[in-house]
PDB file of N, CA and C in Angstrom:
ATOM      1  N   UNK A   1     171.750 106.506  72.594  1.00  0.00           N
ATOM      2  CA  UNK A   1     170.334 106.822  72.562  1.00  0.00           C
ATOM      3  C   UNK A   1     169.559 105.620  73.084  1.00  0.00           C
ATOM      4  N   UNK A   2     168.669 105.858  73.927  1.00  0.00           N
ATOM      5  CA  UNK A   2     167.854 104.829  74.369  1.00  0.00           C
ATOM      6  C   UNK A   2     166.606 104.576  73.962  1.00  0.00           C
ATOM      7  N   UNK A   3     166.097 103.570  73.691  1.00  0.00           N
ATOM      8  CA  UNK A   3     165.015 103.269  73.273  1.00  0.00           C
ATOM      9  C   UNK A   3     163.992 103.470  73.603  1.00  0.00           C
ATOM     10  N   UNK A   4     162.642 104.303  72.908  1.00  0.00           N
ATOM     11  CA  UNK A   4     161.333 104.470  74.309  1.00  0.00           C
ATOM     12  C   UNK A   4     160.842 103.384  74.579  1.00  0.00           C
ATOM     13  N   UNK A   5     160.576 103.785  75.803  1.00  0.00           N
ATOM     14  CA  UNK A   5     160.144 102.513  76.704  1.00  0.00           C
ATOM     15  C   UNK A   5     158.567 102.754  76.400  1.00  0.00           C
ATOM     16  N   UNK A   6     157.689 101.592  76.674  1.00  0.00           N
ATOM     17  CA  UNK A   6     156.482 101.440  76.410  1.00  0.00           C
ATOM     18  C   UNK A   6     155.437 101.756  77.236  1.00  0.00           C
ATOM     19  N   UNK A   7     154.666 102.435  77.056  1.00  0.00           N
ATOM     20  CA  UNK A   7     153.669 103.199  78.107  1.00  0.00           C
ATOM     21  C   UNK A   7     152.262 103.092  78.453  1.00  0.00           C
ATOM     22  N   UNK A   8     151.477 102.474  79.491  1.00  0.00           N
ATOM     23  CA  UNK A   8     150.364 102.329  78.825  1.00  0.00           C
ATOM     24  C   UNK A   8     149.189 103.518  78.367  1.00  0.00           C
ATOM     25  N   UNK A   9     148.203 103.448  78.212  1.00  0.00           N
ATOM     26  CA  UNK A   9     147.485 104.109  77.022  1.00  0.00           C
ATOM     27  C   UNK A   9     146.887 104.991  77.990  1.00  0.00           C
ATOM     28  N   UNK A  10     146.258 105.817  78.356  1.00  0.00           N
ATOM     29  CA  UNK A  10     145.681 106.728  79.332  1.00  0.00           C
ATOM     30  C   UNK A  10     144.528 107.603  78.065  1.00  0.00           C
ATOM     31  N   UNK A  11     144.467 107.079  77.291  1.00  0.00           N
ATOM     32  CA  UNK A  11     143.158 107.269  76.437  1.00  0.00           C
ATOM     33  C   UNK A  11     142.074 106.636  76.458  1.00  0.00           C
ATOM     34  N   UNK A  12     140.944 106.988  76.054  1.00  0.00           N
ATOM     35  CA  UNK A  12     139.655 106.247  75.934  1.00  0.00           C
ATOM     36  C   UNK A  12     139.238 105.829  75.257  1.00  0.00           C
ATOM     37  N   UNK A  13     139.234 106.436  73.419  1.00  0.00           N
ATOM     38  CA  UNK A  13     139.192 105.861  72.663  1.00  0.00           C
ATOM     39  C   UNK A  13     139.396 104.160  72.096  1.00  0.00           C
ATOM     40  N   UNK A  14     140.563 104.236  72.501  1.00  0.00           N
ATOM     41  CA  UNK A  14     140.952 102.462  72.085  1.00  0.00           C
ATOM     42  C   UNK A  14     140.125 101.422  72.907  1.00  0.00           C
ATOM     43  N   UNK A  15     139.701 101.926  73.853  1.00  0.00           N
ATOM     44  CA  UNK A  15     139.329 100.958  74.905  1.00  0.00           C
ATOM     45  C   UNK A  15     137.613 101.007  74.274  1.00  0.00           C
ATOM     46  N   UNK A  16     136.945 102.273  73.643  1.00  0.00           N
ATOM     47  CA  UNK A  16     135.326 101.827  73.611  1.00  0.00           C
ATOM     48  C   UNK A  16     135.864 101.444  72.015  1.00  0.00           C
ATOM     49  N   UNK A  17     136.689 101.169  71.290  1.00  0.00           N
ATOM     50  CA  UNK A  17     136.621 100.812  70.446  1.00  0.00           C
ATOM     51  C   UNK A  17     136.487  99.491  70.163  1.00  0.00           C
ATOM     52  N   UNK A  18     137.459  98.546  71.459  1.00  0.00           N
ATOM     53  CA  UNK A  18     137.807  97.392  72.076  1.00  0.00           C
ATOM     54  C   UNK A  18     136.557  97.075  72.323  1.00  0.00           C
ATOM     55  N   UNK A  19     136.017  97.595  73.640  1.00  0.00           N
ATOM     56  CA  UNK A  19     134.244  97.262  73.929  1.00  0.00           C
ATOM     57  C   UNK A  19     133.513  97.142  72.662  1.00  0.00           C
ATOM     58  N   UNK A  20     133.214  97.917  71.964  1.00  0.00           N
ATOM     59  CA  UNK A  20     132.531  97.870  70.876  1.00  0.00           C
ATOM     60  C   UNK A  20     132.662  96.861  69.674  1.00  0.00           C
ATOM     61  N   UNK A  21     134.142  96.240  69.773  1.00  0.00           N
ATOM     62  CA  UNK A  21     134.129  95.093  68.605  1.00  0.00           C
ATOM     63  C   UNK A  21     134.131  93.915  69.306  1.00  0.00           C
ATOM     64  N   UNK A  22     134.031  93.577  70.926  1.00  0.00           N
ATOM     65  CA  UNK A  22     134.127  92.472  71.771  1.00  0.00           C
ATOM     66  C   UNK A  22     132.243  92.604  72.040  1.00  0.00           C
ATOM     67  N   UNK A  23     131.348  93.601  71.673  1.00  0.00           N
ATOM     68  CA  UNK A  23     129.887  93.369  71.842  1.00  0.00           C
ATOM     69  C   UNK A  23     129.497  93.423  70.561  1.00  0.00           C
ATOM     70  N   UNK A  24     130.531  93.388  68.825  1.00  0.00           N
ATOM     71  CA  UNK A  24     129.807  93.021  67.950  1.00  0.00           C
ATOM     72  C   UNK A  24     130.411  91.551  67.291  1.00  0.00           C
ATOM     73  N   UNK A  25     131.373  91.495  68.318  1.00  0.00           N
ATOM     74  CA  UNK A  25     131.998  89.939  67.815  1.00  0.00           C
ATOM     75  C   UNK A  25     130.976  88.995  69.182  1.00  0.00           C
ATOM     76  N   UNK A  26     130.875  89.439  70.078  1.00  0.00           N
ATOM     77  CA  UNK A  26     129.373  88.505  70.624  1.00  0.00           C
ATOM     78  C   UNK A  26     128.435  88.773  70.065  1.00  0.00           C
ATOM     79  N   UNK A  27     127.573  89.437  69.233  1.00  0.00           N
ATOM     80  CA  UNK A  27     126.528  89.292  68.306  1.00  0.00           C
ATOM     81  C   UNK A  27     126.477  88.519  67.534  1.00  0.00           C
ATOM     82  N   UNK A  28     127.724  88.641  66.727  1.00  0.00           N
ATOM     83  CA  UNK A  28     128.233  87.918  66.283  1.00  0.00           C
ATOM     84  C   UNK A  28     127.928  85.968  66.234  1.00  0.00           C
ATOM     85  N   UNK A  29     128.452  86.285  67.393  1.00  0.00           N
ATOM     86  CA  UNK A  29     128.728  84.335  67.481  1.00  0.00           C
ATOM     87  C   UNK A  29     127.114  84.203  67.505  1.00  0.00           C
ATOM     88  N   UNK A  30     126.502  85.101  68.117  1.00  0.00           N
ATOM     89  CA  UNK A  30     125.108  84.792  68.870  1.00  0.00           C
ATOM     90  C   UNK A  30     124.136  84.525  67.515  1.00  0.00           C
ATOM     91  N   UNK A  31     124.161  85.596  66.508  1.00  0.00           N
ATOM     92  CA  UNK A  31     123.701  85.162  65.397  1.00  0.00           C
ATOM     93  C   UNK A  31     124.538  83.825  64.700  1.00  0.00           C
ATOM     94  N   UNK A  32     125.689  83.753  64.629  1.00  0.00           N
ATOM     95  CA  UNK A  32     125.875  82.855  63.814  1.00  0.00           C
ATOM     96  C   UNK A  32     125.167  81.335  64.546  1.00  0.00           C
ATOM     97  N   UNK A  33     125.420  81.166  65.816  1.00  0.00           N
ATOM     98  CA  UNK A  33     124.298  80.156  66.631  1.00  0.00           C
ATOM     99  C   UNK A  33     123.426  80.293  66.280  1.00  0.00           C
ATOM    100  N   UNK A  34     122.612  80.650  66.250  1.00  0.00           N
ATOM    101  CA  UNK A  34     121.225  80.943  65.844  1.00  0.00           C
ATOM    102  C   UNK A  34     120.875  80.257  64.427  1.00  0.00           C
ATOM    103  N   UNK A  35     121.839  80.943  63.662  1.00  0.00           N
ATOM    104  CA  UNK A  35     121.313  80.721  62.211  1.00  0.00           C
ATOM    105  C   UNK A  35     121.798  78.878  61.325  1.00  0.00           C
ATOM    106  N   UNK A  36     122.894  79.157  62.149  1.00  0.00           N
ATOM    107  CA  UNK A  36     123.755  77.645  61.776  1.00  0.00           C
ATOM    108  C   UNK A  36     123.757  76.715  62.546  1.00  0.00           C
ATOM    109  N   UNK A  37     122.987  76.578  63.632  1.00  0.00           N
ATOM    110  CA  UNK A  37     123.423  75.582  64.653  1.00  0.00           C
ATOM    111  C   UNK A  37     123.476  73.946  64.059  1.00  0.00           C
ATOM    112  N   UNK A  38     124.563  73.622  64.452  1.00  0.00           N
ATOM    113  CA  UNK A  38     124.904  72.421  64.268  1.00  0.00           C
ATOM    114  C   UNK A  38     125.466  72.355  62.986  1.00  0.00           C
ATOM    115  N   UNK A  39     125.481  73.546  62.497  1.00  0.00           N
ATOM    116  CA  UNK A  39     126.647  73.229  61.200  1.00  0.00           C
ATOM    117  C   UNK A  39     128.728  72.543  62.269  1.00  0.00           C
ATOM    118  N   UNK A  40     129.038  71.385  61.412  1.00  0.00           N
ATOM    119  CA  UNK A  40     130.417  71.841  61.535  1.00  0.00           C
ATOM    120  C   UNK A  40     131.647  72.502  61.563  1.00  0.00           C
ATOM    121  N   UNK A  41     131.463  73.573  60.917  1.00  0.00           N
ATOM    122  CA  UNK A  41     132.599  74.397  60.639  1.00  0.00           C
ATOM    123  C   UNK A  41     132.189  75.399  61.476  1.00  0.00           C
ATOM    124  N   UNK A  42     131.117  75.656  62.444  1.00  0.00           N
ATOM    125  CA  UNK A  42     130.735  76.617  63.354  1.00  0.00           C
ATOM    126  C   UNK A  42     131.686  76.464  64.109  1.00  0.00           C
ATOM    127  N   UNK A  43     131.726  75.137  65.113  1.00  0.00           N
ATOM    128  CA  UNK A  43     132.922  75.310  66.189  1.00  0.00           C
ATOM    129  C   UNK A  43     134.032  75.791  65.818  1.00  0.00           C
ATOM    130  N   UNK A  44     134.649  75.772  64.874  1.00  0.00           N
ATOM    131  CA  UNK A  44     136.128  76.216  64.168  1.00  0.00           C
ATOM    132  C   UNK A  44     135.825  77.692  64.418  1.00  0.00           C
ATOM    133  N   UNK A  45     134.347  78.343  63.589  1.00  0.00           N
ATOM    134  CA  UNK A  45     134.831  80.094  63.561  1.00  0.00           C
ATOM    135  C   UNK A  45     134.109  80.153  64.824  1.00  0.00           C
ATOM    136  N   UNK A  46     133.329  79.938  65.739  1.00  0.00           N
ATOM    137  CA  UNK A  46     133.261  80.333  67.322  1.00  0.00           C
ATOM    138  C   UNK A  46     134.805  79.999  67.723  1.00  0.00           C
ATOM    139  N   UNK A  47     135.997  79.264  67.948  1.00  0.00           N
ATOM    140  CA  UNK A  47     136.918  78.959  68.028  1.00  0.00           C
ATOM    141  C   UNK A  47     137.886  80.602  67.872  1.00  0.00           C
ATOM    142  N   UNK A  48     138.373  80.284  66.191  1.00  0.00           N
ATOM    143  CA  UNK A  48     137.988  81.807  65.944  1.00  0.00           C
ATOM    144  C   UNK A  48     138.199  82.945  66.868  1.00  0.00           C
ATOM    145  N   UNK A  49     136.758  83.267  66.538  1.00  0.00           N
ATOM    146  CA  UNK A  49     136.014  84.486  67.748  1.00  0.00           C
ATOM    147  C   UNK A  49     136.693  84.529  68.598  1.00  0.00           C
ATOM    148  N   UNK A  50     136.666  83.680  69.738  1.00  0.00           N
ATOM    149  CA  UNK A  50     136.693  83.340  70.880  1.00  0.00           C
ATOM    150  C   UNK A  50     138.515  83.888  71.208  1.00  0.00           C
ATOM    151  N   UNK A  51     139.222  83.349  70.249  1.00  0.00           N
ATOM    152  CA  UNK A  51     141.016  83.718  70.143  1.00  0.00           C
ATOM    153  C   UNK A  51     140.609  85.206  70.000  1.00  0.00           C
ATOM    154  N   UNK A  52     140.249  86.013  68.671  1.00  0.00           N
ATOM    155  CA  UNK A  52     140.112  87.082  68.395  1.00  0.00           C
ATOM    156  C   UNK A  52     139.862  88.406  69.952  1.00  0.00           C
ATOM    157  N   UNK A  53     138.526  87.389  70.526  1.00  0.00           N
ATOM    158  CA  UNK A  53     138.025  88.291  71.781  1.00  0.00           C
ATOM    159  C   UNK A  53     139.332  87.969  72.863  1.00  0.00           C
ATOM    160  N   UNK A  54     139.685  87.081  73.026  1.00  0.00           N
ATOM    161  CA  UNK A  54     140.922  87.077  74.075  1.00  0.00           C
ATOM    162  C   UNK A  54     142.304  87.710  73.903  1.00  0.00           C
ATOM    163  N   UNK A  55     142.359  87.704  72.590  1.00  0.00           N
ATOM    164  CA  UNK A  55     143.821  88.580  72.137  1.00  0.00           C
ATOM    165  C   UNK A  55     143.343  90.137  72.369  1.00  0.00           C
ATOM    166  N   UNK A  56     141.759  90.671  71.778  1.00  0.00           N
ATOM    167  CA  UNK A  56     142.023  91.582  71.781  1.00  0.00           C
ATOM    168  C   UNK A  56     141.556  92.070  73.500  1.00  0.00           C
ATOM    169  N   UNK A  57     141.528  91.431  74.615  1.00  0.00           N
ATOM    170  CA  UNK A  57     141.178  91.787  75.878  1.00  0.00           C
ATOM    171  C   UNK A  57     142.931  91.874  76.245  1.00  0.00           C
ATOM    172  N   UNK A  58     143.563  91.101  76.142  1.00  0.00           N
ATOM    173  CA  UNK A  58     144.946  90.622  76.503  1.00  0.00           C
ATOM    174  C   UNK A  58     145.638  92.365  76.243  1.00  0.00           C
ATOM    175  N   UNK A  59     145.526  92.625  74.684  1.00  0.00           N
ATOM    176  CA  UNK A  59     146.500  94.093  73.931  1.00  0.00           C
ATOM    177  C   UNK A  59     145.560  95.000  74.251  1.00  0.00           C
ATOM    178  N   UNK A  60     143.940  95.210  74.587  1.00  0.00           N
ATOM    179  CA  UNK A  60     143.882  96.454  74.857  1.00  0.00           C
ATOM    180  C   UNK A  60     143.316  96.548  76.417  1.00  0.00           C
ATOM    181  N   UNK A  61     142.718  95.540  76.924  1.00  0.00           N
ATOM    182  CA  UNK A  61     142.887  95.979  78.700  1.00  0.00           C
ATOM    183  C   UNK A  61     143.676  95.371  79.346  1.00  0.00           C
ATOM    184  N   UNK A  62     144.315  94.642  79.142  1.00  0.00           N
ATOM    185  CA  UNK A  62     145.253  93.771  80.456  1.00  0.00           C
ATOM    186  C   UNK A  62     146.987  94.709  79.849  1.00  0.00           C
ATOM    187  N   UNK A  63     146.850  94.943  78.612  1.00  0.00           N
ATOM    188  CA  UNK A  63     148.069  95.495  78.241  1.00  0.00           C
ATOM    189  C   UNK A  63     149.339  94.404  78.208  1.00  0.00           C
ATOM    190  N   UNK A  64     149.230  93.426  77.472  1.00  0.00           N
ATOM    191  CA  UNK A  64     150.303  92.291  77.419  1.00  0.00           C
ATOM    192  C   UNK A  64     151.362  92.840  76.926  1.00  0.00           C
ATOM    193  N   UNK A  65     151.358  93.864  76.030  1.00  0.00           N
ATOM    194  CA  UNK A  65     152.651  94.560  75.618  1.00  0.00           C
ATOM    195  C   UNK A  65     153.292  94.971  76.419  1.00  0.00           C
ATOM    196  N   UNK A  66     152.919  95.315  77.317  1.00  0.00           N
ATOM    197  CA  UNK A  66     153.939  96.063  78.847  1.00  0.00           C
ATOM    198  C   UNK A  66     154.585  94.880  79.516  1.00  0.00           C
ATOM    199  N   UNK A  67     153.801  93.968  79.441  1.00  0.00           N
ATOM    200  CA  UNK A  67     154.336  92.804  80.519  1.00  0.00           C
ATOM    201  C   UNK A  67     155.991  92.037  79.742  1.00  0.00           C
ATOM    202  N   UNK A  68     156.340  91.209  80.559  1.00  0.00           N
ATOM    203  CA  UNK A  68     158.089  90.754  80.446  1.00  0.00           C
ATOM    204  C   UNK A  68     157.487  89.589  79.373  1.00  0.00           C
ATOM    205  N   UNK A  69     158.394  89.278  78.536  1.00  0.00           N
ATOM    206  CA  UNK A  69     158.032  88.193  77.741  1.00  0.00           C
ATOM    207  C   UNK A  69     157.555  86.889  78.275  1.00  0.00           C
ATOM    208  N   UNK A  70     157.973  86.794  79.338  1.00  0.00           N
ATOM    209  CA  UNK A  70     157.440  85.388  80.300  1.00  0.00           C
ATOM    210  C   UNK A  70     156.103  85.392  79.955  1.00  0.00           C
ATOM    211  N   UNK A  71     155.553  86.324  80.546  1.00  0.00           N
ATOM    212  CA  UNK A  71     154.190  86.663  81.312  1.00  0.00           C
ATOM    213  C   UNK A  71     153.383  87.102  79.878  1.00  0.00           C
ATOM    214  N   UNK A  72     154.129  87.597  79.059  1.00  0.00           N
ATOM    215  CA  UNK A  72     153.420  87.366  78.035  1.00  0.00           C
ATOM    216  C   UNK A  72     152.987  86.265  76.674  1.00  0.00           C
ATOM    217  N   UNK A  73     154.296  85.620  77.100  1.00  0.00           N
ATOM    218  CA  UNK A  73     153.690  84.240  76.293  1.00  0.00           C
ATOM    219  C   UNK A  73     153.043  82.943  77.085  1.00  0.00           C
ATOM    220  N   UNK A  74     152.906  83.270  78.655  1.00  0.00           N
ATOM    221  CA  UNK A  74     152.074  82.388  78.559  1.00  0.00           C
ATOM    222  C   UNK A  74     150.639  82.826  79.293  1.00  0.00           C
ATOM    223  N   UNK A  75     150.390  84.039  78.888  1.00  0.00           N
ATOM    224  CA  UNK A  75     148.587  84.614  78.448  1.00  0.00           C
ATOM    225  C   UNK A  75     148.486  84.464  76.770  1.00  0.00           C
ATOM    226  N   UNK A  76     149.163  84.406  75.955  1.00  0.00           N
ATOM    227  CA  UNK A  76     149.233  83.697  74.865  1.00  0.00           C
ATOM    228  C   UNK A  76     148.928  82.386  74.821  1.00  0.00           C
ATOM    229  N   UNK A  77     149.633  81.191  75.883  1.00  0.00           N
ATOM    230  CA  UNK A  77     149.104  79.880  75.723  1.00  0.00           C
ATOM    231  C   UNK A  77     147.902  80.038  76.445  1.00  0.00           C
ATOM    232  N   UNK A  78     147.576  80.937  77.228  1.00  0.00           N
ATOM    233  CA  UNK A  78     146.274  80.890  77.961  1.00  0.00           C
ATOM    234  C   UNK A  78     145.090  80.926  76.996  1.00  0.00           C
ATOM    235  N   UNK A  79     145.206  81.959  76.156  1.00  0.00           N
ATOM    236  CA  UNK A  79     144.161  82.575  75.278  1.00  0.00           C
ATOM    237  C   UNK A  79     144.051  81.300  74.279  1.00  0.00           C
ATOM    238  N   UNK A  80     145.060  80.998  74.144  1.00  0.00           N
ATOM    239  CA  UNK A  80     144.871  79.650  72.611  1.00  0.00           C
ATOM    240  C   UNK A  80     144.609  78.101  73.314  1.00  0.00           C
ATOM    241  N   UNK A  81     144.345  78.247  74.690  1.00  0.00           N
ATOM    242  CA  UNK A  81     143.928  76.833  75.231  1.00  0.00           C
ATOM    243  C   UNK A  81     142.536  76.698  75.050  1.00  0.00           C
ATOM    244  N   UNK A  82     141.791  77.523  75.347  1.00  0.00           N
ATOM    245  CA  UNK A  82     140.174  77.657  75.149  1.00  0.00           C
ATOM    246  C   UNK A  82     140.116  76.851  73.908  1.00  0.00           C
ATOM    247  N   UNK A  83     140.162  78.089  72.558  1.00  0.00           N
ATOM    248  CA  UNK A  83     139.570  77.423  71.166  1.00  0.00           C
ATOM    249  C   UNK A  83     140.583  76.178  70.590  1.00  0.00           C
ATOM    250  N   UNK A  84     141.356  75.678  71.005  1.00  0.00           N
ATOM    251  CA  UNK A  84     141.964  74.780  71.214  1.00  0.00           C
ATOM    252  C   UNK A  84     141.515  73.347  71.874  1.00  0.00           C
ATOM    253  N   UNK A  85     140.889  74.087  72.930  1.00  0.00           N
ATOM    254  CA  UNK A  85     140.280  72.823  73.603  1.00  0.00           C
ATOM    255  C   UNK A  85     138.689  72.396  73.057  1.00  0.00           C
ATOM    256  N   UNK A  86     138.368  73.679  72.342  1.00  0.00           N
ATOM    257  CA  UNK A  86     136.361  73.561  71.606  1.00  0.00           C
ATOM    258  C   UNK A  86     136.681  72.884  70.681  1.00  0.00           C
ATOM    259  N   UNK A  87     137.745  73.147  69.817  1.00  0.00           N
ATOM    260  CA  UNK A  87     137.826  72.111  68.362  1.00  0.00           C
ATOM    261  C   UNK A  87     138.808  71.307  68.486  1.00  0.00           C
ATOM    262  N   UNK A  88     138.887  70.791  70.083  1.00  0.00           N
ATOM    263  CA  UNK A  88     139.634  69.460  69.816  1.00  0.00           C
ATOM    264  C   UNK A  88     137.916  69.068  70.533  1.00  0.00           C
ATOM    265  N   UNK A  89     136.942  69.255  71.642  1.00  0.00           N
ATOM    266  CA  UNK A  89     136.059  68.599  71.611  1.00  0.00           C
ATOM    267  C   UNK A  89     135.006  68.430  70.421  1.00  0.00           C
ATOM    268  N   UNK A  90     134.943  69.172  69.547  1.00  0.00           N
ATOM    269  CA  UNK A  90     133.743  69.107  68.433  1.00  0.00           C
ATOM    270  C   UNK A  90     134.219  67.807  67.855  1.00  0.00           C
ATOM    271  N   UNK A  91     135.603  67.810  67.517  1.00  0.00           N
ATOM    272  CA  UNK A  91     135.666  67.265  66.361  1.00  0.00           C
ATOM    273  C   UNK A  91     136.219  65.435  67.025  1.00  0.00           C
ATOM    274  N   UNK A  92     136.518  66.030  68.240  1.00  0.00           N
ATOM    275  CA  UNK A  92     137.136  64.299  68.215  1.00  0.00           C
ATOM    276  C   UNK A  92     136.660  64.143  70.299  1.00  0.00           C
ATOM    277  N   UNK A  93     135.524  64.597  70.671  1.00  0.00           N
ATOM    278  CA  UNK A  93     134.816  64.478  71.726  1.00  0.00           C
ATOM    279  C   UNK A  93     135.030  63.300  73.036  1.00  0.00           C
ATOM    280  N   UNK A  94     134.583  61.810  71.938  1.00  0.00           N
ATOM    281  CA  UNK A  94     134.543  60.704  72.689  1.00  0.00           C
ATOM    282  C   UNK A  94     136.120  60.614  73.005  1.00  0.00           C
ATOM    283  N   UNK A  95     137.140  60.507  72.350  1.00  0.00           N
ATOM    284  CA  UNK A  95     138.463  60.361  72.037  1.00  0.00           C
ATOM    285  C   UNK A  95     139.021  61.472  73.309  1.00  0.00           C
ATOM    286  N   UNK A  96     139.139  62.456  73.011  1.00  0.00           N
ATOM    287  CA  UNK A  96     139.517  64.021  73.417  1.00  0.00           C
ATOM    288  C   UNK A  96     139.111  63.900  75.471  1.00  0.00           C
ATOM    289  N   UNK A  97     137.492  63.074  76.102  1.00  0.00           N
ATOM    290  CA  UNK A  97     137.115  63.020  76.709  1.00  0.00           C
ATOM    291  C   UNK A  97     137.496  61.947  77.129  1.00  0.00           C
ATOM    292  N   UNK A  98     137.745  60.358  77.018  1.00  0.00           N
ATOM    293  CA  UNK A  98     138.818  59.558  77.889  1.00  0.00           C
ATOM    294  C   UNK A  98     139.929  59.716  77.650  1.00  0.00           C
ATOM    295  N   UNK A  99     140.774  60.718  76.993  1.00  0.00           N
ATOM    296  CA  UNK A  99     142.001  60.878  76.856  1.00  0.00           C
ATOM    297  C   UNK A  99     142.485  61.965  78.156  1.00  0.00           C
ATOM    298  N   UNK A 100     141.643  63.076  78.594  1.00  0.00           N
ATOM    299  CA  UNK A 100     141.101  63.843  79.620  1.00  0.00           C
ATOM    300  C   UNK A 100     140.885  63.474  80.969  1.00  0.00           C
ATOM    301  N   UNK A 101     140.006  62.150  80.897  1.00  0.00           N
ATOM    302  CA  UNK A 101     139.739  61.940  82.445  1.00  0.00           C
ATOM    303  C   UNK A 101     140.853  60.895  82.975  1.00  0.00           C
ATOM    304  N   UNK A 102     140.310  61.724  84.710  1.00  0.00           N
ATOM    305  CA  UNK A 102     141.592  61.428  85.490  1.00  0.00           C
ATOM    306  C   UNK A 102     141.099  59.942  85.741  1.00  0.00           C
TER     307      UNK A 102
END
């Protein structure tokens, strides 16, 4: 017996569901800017967000599940370089920035 193979989605649903939590997770950040700016622990949950919105662009439009494990772990390091790179600048900037330049 062979295993089913993986198919992509030819529905609509998942995808305005996708839209719809990637335009209330940018409200999101947009209020939390707004209301907290310059708190510290902001960059961490924009950080956050930011993973959340790229994973879920990666599994519901680019379809990373279909792709060969190669190709899928490194849109995985892709997605985790961003908030990776915001809360290594918040928190350690001067450091993080001549450690950076060429």
């Amino acid at each position: 017996m062979t295993p089913p193979t993986a198919r992509p989605n030819t529905t609509l649903r998942p995808l305005l569901t996708a839209w719809l939590a990637l335009v209330a997770l940018t409200v999101l950040s947009l209020e939390l800017g707004q209301h907290f700016h310059g708190a510290a622990w902001l960059q961490v949950l924009v950080a956050a967000i930011i993973w959340i919105k790229g994973s879920l662009v990666a599994r519901r439009f680019i379809e990373a599940e279909l792709a060969t494990p190669f190709i899928r772990n490194v849109l995985r390091a892709f997605i985790a370089f961003t908030p990776l790179a915001l809360v290594l600048t918040a928190f350690f900037g001067p450091q993080f920035a001549r450690w950076a330049t060429l």
